[in-house]
N, C-alpha and C. Protein backbone atom coordinates (compact mmCIF):
# COMPACT_ATOMS: atom_id res chain seq x y z
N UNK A 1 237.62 135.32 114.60
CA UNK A 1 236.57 135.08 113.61
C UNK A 1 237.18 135.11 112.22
N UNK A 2 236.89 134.22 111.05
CA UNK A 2 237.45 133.90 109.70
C UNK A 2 236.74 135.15 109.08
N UNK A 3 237.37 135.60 107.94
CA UNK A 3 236.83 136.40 107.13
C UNK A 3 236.21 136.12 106.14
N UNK A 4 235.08 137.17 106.06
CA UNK A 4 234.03 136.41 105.05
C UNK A 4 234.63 136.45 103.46
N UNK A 5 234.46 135.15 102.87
CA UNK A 5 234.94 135.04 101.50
C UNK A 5 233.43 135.62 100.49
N UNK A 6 233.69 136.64 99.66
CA UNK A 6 232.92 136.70 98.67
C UNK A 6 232.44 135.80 97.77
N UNK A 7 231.66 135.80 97.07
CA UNK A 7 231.05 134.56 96.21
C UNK A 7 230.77 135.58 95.26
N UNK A 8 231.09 136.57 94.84
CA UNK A 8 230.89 137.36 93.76
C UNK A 8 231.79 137.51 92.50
N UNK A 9 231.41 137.34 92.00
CA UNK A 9 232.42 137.23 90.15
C UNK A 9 233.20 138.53 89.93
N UNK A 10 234.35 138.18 90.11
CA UNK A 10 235.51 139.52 89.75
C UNK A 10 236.27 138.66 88.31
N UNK A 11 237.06 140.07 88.00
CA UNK A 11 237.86 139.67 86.86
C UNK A 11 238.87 138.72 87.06
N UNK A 12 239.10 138.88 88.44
CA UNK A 12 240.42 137.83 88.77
C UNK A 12 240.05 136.54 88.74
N UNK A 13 238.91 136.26 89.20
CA UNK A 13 238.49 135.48 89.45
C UNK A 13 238.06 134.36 87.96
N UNK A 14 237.52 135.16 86.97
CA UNK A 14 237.34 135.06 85.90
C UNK A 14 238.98 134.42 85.31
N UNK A 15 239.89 135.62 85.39
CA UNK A 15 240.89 135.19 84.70
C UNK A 15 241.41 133.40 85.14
N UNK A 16 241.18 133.38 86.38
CA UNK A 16 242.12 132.64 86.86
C UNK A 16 241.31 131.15 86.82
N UNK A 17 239.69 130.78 86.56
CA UNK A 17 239.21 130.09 86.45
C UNK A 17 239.30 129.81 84.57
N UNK A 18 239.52 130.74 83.86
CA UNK A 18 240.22 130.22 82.76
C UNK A 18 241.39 129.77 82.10
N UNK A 19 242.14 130.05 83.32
CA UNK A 19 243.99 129.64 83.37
C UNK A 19 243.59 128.35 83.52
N UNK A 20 242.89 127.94 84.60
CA UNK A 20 242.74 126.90 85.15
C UNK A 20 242.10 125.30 83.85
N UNK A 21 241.34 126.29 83.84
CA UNK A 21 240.64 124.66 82.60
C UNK A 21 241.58 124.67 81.28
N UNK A 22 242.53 125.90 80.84
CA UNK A 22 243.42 126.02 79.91
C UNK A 22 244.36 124.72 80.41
N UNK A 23 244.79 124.78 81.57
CA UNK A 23 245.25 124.12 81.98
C UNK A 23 245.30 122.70 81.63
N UNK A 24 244.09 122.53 82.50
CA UNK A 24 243.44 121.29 83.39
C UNK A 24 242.63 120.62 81.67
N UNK A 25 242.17 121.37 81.17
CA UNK A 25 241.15 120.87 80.08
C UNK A 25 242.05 120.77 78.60
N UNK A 26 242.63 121.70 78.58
CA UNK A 26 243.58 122.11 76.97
C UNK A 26 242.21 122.15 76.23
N UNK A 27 241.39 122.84 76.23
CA UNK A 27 240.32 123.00 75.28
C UNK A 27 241.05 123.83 73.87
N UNK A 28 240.17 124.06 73.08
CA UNK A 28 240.68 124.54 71.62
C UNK A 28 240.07 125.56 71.88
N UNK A 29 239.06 125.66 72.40
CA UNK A 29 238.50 127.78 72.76
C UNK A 29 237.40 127.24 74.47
N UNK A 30 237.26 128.64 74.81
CA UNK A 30 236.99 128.80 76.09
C UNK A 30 236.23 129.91 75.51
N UNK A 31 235.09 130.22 76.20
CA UNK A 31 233.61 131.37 75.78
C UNK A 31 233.10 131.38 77.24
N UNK A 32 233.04 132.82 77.11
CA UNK A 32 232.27 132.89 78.14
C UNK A 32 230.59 133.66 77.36
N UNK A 33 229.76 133.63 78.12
CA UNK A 33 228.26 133.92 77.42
C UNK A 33 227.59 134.19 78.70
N UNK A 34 226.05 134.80 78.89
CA UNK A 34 225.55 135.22 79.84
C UNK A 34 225.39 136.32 80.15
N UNK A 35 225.16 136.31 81.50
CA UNK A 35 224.92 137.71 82.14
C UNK A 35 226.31 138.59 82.36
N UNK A 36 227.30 137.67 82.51
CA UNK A 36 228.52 138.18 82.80
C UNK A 36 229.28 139.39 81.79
N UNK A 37 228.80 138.38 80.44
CA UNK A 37 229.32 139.12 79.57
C UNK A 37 228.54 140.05 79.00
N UNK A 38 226.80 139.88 79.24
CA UNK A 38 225.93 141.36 78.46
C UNK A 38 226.19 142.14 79.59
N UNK A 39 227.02 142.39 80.95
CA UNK A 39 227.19 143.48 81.92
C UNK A 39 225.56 143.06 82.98
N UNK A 40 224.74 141.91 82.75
CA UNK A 40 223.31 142.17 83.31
C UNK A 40 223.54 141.41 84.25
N UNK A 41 224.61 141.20 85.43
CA UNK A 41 224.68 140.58 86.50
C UNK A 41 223.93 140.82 87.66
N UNK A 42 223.40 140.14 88.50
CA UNK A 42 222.79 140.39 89.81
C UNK A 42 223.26 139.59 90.82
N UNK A 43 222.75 140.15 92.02
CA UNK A 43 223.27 139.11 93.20
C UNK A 43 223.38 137.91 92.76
N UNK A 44 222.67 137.29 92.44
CA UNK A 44 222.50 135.24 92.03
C UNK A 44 222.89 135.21 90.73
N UNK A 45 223.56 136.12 89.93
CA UNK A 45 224.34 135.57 88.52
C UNK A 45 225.46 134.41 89.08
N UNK A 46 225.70 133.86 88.02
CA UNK A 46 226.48 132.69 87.64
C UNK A 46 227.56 133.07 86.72
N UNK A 47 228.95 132.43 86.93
CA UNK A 47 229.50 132.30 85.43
C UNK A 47 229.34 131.79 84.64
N UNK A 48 228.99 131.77 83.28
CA UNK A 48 228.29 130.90 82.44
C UNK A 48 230.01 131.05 81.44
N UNK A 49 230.44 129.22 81.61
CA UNK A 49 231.57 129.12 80.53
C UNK A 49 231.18 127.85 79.66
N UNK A 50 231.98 128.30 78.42
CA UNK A 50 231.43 126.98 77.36
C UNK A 50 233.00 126.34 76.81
N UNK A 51 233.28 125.09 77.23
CA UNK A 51 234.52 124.49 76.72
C UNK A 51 234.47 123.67 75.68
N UNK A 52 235.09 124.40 74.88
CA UNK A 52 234.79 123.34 73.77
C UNK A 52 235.98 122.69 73.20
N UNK A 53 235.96 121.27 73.58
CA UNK A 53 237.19 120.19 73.31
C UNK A 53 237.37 119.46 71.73
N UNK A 54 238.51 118.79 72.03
CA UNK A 54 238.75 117.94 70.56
C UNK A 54 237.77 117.14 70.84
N UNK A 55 237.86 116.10 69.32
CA UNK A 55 236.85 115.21 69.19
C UNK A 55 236.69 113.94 69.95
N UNK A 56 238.12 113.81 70.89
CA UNK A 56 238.53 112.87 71.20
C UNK A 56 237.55 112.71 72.46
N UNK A 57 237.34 113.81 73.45
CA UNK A 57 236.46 113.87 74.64
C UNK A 57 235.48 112.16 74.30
N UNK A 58 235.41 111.78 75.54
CA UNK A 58 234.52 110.55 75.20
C UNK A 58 233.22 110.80 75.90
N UNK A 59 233.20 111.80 77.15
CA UNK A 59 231.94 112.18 78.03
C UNK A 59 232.09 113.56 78.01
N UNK A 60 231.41 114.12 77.39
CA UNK A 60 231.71 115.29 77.79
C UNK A 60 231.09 116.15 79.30
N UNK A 61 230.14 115.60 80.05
CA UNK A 61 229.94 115.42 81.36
C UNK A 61 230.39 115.00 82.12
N UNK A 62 231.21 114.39 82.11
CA UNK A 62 232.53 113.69 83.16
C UNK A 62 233.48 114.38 83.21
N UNK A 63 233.79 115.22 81.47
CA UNK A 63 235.05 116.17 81.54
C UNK A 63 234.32 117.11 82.50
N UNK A 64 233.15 117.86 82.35
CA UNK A 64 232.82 119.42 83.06
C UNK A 64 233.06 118.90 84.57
N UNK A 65 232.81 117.49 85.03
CA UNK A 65 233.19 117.26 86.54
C UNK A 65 234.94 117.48 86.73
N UNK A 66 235.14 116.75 85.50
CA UNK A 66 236.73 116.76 85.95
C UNK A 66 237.15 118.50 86.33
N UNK A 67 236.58 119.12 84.87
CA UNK A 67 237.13 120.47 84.82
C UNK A 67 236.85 120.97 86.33
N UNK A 68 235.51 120.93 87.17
CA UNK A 68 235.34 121.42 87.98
C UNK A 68 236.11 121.29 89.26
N UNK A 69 235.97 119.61 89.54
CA UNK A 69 237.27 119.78 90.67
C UNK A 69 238.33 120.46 90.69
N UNK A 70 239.07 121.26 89.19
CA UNK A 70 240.14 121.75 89.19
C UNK A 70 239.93 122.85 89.62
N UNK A 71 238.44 123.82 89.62
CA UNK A 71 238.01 125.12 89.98
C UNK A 71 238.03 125.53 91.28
N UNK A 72 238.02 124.37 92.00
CA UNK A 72 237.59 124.13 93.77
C UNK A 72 238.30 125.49 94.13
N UNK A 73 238.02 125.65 95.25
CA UNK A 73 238.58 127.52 95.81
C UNK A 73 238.02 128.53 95.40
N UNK A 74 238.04 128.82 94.05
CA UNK A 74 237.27 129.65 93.30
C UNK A 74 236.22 129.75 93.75
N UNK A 75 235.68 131.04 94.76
CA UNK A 75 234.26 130.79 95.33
C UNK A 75 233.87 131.80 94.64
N UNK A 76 232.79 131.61 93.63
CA UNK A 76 232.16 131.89 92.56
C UNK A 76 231.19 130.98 92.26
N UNK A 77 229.60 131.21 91.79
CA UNK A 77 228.82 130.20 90.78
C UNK A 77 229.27 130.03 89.44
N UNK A 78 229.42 128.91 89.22
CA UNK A 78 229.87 128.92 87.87
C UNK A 78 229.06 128.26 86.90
N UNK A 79 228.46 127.81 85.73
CA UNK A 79 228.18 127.21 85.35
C UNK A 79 228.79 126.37 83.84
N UNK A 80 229.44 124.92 83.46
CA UNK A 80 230.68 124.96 83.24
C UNK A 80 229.72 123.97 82.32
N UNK A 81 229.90 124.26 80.53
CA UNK A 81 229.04 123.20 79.36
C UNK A 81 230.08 123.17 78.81
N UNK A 82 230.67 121.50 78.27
CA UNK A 82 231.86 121.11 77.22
C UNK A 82 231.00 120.57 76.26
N UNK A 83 231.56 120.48 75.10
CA UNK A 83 230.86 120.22 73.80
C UNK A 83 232.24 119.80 73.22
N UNK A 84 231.91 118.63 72.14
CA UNK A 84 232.84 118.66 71.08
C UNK A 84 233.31 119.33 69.79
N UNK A 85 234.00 119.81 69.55
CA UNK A 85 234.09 120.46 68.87
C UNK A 85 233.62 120.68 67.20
N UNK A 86 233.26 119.31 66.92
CA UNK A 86 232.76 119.35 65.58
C UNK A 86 231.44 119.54 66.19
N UNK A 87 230.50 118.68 67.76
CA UNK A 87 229.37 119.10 67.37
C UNK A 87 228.89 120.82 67.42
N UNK A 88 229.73 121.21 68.50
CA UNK A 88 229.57 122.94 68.31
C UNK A 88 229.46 123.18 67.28
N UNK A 89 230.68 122.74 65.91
CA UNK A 89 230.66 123.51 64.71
C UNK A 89 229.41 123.02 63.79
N UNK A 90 228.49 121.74 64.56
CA UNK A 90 227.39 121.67 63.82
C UNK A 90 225.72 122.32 63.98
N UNK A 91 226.22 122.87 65.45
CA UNK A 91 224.88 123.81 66.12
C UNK A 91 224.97 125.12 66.13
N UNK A 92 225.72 125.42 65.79
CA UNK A 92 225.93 126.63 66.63
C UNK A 92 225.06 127.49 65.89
N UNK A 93 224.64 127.62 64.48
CA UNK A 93 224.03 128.21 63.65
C UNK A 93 222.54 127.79 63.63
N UNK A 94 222.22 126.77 64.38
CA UNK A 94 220.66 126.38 64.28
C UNK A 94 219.89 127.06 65.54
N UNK A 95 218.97 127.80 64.90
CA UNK A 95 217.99 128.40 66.04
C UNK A 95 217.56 127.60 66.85
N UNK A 96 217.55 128.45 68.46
CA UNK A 96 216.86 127.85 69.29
C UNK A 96 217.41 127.26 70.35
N UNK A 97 219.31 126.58 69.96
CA UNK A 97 219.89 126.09 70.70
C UNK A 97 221.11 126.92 71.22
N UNK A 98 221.53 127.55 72.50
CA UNK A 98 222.25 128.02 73.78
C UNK A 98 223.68 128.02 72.59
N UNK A 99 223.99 126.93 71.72
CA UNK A 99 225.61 127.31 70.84
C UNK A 99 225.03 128.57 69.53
N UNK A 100 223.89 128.91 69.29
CA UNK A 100 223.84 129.89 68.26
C UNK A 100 224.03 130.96 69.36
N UNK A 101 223.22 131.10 70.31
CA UNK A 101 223.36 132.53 71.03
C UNK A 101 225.19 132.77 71.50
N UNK A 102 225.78 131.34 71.91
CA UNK A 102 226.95 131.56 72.11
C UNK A 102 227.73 132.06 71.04
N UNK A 103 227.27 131.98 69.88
CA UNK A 103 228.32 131.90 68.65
C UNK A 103 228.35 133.36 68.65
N UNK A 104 226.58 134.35 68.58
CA UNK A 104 226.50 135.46 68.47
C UNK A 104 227.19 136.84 69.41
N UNK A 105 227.00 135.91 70.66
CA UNK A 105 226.89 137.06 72.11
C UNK A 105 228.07 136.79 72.70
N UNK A 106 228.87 135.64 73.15
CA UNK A 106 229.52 135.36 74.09
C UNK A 106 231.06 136.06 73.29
N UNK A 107 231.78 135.53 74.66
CA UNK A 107 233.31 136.46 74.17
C UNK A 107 234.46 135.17 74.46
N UNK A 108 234.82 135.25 73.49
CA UNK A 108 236.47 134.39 72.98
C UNK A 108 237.53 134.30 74.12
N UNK A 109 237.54 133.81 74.95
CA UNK A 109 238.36 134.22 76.26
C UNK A 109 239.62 133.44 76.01
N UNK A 110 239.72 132.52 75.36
CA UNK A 110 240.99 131.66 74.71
C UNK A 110 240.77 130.45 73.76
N UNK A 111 241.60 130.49 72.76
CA UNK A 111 241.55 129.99 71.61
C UNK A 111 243.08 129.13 71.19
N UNK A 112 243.19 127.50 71.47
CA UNK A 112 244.39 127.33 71.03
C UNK A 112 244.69 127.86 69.64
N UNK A 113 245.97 127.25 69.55
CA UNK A 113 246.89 127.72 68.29
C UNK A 113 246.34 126.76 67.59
């Protein structure tokens, strides 16, 4: 009989799904936000990550597919939003929209040079 794989969010797991889109994505910062990071996880939490690319991205929904196939294995929920980077730097401060709460709450998990 195979052994049962967890689907629960560890740090490793964390780390290594941000090696991964560092990788795979070269984003300019990586955030994580959510339950993960206020500690308020439950059975059915998710990882909630926010990639935020150069300007160059042309879909940024095609990248979060791309990014994701690179995640495959990683058995974890994840939930994976790319943004461009100027438009992040144009929301992030307007109430109401998921990039102000990120700007406030979430945590810096990598930041190019």
């Amino acid at each position: 009989m195979a052994a049962k794989v967890s689907s629960q969010i560890t740090p490793d797991k964390v780390q290594e799904a941000v090696r991964r889109i560092v990788r795979v994505g070269r984003p300019r910062k990586v955030i994580l936000f959510g339950s993960y990071v206020s500690g308020k996880t439950k059975r059915d939490s998710d990882l909630d990550i926010l990639v935020i690319g150069d300007d160059a991205i042309s879909d940024t929904r095609t990248e979060s597919v791309r990014i994701r196939r690179f995640l495959r294995g990683l058995i974890m929920p994840m939930d994976i939003l790319v943004v461009r980077e100027s438009q992040y730097n144009a929301l992030k401060d307007r109430p109401g929209l998921i990039y102000r709460e990120i700007e406030k709450t979430g945590k810096v998990v990598y930041e190019s040079r």
